[in-house]
C-alpha atoms as a PDB file:
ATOM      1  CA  UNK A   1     -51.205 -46.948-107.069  1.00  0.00           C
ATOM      2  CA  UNK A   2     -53.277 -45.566-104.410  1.00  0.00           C
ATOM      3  CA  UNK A   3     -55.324 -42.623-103.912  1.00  0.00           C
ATOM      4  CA  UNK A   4     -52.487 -40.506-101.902  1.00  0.00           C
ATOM      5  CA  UNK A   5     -50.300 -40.842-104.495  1.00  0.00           C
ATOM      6  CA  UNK A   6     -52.942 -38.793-107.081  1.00  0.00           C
ATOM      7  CA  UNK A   7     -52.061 -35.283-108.963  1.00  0.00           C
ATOM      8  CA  UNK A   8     -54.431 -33.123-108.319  1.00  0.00           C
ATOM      9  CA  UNK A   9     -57.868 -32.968-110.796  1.00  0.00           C
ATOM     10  CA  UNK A  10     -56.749 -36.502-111.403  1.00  0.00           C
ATOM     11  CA  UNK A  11     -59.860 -38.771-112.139  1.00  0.00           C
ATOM     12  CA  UNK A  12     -59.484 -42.387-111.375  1.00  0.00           C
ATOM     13  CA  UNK A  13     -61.015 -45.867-110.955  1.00  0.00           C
ATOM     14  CA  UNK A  14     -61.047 -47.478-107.274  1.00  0.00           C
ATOM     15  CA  UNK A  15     -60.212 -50.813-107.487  1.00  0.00           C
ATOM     16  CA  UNK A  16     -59.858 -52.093-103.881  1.00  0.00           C
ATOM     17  CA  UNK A  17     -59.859 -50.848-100.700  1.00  0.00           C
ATOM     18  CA  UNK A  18     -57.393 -52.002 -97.807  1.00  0.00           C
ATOM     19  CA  UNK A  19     -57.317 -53.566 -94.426  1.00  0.00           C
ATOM     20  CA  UNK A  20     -60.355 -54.056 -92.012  1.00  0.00           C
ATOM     21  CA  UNK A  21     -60.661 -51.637 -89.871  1.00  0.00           C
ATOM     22  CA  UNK A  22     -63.594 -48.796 -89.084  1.00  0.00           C
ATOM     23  CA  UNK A  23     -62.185 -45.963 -90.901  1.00  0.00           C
ATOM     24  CA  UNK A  24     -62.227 -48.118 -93.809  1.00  0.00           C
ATOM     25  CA  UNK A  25     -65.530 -49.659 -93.484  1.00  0.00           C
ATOM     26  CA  UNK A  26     -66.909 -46.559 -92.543  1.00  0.00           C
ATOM     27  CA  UNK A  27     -65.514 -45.026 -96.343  1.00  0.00           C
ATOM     28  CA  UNK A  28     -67.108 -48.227 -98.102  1.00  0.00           C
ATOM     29  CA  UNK A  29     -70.448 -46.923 -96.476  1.00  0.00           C
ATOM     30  CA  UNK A  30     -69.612 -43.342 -97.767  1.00  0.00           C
ATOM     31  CA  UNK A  31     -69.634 -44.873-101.810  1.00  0.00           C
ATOM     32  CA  UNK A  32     -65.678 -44.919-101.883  1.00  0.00           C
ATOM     33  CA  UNK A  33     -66.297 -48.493-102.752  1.00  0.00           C
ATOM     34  CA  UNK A  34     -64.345 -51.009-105.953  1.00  0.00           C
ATOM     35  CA  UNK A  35     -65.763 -49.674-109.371  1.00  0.00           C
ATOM     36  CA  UNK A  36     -66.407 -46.177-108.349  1.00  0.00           C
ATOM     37  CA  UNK A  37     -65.049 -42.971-109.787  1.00  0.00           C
ATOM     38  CA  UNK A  38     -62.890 -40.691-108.028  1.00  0.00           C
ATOM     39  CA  UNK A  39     -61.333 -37.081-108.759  1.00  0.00           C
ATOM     40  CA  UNK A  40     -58.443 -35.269-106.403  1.00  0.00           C
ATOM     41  CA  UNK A  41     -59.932 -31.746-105.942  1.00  0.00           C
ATOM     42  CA  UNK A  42     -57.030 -29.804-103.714  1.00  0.00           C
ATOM     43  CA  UNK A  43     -55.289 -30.672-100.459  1.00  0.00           C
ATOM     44  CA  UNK A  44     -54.208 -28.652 -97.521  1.00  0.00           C
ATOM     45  CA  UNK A  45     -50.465 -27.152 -97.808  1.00  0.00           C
ATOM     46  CA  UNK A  46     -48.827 -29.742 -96.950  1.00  0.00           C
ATOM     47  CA  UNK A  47     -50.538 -32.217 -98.208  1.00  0.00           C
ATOM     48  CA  UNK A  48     -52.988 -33.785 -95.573  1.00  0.00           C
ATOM     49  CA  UNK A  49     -55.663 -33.779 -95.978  1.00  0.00           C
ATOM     50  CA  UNK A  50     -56.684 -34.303 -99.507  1.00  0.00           C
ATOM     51  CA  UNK A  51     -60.362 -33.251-101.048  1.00  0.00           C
ATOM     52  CA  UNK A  52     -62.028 -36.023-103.421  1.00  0.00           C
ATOM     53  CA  UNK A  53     -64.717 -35.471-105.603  1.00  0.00           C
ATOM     54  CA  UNK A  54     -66.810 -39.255-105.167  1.00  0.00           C
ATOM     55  CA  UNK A  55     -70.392 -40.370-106.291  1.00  0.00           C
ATOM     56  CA  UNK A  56     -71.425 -36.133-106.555  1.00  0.00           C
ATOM     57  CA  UNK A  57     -69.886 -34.982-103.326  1.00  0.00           C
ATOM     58  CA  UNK A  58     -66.827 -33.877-101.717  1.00  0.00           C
ATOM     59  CA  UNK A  59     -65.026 -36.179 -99.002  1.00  0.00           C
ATOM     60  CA  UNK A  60     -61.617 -34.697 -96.911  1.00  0.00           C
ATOM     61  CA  UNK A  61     -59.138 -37.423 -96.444  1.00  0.00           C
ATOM     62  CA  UNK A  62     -56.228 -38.354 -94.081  1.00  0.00           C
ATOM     63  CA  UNK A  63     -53.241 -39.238 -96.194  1.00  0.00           C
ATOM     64  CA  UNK A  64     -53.038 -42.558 -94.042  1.00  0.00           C
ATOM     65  CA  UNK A  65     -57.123 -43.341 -95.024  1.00  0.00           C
ATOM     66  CA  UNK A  66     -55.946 -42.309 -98.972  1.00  0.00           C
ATOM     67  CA  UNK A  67     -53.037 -44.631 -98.983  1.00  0.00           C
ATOM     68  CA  UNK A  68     -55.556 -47.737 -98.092  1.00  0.00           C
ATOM     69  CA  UNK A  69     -57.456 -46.762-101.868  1.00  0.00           C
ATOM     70  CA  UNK A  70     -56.228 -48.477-104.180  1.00  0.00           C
ATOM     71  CA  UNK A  71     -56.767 -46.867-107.520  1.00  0.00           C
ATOM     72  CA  UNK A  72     -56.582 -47.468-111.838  1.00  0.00           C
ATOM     73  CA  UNK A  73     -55.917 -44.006-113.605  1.00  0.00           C
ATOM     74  CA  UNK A  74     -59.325 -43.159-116.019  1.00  0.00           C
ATOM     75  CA  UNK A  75     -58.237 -42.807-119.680  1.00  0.00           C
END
C-alpha cells in the first residue's frame, strides 16, 4: 500500500521508499525515511496534494511523490 492510497487521519508505518530520483532523495532528507511514522492530515479537493503529519511537522505532497511511499497501516 502506499501513502496516496491513505484515508485521511490515517497513521501509518513507512516501510520503503521508491525509485532514485531527487524528489525522492530529497523526502529521505526531509525524515520521510523506512521506520518512520506518518499521519494523512487533509488534501486539496481533488485530491492532490495531500498534507502529512511526519517526525512533528507538516509536509504537502504530489500524489505522484505519495505513490513512491510505501506504507504498513499502525494498529
Amino acid at each position: 500500500m502506499t501513502l496516496a492510497n491513505l484515508e485521511i487521519g490515517t497513521e501509518a508505518k513507512v516501510t520503503q521508499i521508491l525509485g532514485e530520483t531527487p524528489a525522492t532523495k530529497r523526502l529521505m532528507e526531509m525524515g520521510v525515511v523506512p521506520g518512520v511514522k506518518v499521519r494523512v492530515v487533509k488534501s486539496a479537493p481533488f485530491g492532490d496534494p495531500i498534507e502529512i503529519r511526519v517526525r512533528g511537522y507538516s509536509l504537502a505532497l504530489r500524489k505522484s511523490e505519495a505513490e513512491t511511499i510505501e506504507v504498513q497501516i499502525s494498529n
